[in-house]
Protein backbone atom coordinates (compact mmCIF):
# COMPACT_ATOMS: atom_id res chain seq x y z
CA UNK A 1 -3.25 6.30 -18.71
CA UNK A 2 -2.88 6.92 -22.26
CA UNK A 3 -5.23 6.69 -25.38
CA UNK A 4 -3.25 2.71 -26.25
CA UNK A 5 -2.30 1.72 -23.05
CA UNK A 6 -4.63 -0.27 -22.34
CA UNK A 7 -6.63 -1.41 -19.64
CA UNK A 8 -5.87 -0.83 -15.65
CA UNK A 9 -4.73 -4.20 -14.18
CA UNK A 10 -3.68 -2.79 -10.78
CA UNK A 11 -2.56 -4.53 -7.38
CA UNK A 12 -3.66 -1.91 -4.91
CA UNK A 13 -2.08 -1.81 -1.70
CA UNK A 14 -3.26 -0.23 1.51
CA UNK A 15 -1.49 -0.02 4.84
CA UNK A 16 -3.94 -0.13 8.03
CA UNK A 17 -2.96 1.06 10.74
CA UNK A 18 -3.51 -2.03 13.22
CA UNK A 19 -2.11 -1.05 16.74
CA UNK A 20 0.99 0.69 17.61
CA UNK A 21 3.81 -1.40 15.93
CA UNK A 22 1.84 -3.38 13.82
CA UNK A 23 0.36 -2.70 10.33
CA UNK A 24 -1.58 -4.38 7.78
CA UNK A 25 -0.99 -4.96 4.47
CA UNK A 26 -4.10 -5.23 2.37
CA UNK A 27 -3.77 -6.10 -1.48
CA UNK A 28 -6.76 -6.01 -4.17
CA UNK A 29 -6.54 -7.14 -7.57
CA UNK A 30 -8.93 -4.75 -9.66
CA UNK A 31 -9.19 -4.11 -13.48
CA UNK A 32 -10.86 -1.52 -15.86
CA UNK A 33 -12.92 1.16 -14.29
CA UNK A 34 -12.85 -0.65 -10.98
CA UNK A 35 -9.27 -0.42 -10.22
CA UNK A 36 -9.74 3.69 -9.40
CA UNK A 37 -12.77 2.88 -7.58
CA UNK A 38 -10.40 0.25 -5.51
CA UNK A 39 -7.83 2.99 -5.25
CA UNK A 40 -9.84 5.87 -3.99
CA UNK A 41 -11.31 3.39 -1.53
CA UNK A 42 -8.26 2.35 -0.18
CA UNK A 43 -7.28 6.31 0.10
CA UNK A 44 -10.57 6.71 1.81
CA UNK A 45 -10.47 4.40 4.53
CA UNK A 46 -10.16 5.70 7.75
CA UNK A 47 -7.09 3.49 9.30
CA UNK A 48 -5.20 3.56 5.58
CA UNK A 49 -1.88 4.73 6.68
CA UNK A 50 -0.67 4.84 2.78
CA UNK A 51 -1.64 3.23 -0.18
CA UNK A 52 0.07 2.38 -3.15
CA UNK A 53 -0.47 1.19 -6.83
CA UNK A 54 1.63 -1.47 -8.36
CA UNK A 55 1.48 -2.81 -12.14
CA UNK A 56 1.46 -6.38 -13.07
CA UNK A 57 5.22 -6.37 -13.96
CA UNK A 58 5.62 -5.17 -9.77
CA UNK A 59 6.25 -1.30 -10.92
CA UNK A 60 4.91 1.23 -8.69
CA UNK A 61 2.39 3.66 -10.66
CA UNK A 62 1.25 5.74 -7.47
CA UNK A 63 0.73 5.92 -4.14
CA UNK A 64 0.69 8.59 -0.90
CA UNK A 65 -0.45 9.11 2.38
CA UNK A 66 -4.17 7.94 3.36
CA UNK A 67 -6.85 9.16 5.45
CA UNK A 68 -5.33 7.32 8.66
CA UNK A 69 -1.82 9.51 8.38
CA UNK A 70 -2.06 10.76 11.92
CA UNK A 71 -2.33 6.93 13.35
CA UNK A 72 1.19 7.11 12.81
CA UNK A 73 4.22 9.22 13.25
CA UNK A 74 6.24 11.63 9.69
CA UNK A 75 9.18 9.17 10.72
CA UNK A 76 7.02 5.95 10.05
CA UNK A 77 5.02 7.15 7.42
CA UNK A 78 7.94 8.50 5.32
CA UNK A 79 10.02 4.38 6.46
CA UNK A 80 6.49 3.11 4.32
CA UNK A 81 6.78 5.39 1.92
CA UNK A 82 10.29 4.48 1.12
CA UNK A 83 10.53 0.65 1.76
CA UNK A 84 7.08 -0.13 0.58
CA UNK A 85 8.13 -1.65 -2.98
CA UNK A 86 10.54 -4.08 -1.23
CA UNK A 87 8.92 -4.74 2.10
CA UNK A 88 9.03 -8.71 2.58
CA UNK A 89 5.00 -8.26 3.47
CA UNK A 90 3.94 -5.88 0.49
CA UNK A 91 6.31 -8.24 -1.83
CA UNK A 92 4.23 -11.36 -0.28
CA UNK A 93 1.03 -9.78 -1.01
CA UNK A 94 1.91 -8.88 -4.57
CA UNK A 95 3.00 -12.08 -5.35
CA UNK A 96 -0.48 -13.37 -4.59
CA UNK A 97 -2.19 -11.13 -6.98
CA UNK A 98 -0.04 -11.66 -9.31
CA UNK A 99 -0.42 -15.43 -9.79
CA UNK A 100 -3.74 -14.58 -10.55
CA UNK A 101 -4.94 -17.37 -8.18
CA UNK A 102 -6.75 -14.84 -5.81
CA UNK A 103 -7.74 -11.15 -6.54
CA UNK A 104 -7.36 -10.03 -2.43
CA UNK A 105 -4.81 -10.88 0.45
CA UNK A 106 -4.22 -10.12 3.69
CA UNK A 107 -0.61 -9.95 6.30
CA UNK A 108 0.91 -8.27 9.17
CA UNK A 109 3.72 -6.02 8.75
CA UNK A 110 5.40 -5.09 12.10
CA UNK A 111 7.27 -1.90 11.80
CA UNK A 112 9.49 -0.72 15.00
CA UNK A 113 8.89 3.02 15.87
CA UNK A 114 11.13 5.75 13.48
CA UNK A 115 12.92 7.90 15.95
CA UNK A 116 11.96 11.45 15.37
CA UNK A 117 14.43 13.75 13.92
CA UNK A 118 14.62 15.21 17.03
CA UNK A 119 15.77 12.44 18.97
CA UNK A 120 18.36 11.51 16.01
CA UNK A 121 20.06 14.88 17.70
C-alpha cells in the first residue's frame, strides 16, 4: 500500500482443505501490521487450499494458491480461484467481518469434483 492509503483493514480468507468434497472457509478480520502476519499465516498453513484478501468495501486485493495445493486437483483449485469473490460461503463469511460484530468466522463450502481437462475430451 501506498504512502496515504492508510491503514490495512483486511478480511483474510483461507480455504482448508477438509475431506474430499468439502472445504472450509475460514475468515479473519486483522488491521495494521497484523493483517500480513494473518495473511502469510493463512498462506502457511498446511491444509490452505487458497487464500485470499478482501477490502472492507468486498474488493479483492490478493490472493493465490496455499501450502495445501496438492489436497486438491488444477481443476478445483483454478473453480476457487475463479468463484471465490461470489461463492455463497466466502460472501457469508465476509459479511460477518464486515459488520464488525466478530473479527473471525467459520463455514463449509462443498465443492463437487472439476473434471479434468482430460476427461472434458
Amino acid at each position: 500500500m501506498g504512502l496515504f492509503s492508510g491503514t490495512k483493514d483486511w478480511n483474510v480468507v483461507g480455504v482448508l482443505y477438509e475431506k474430499k468434497g468439502h472445504l472450509q472457509v475460514n475468515g479473519n478480520r486483522a488491521k495494521g501490521p497484523n493483517a500480513e502476519k494473518v495473511r502469510d499465516a493463512v498462506k502457511r498453513h498446511s491444509r490452505s487450499v487458497f487464500w485470499a484478501v478482501f477490502n472492507q468495501k468486498r474488493a479483492f486485493v490478493e490472493g493465490g494458491p496455499g501450502a495445501g495445493r496438492e489436497f486438491v486437483s488444477i481443476e478445483t483449485l483454478q473453480y476457487i480461484e475463479k468463484h471465490i469473490a461470489k461463492a455463497k460461503s466466502v460472501s457469508q463469511i465476509l459479511t460477518l467481518l464486515e459488520t464488525g460484530k466478530t473479527d473471525k468466522a467459520a463455514t463449509g463450502w462443498e465443492i463437487a469434483p472439476q473434471p479434468s481437462a482430460s476427461e472434458e475430451g
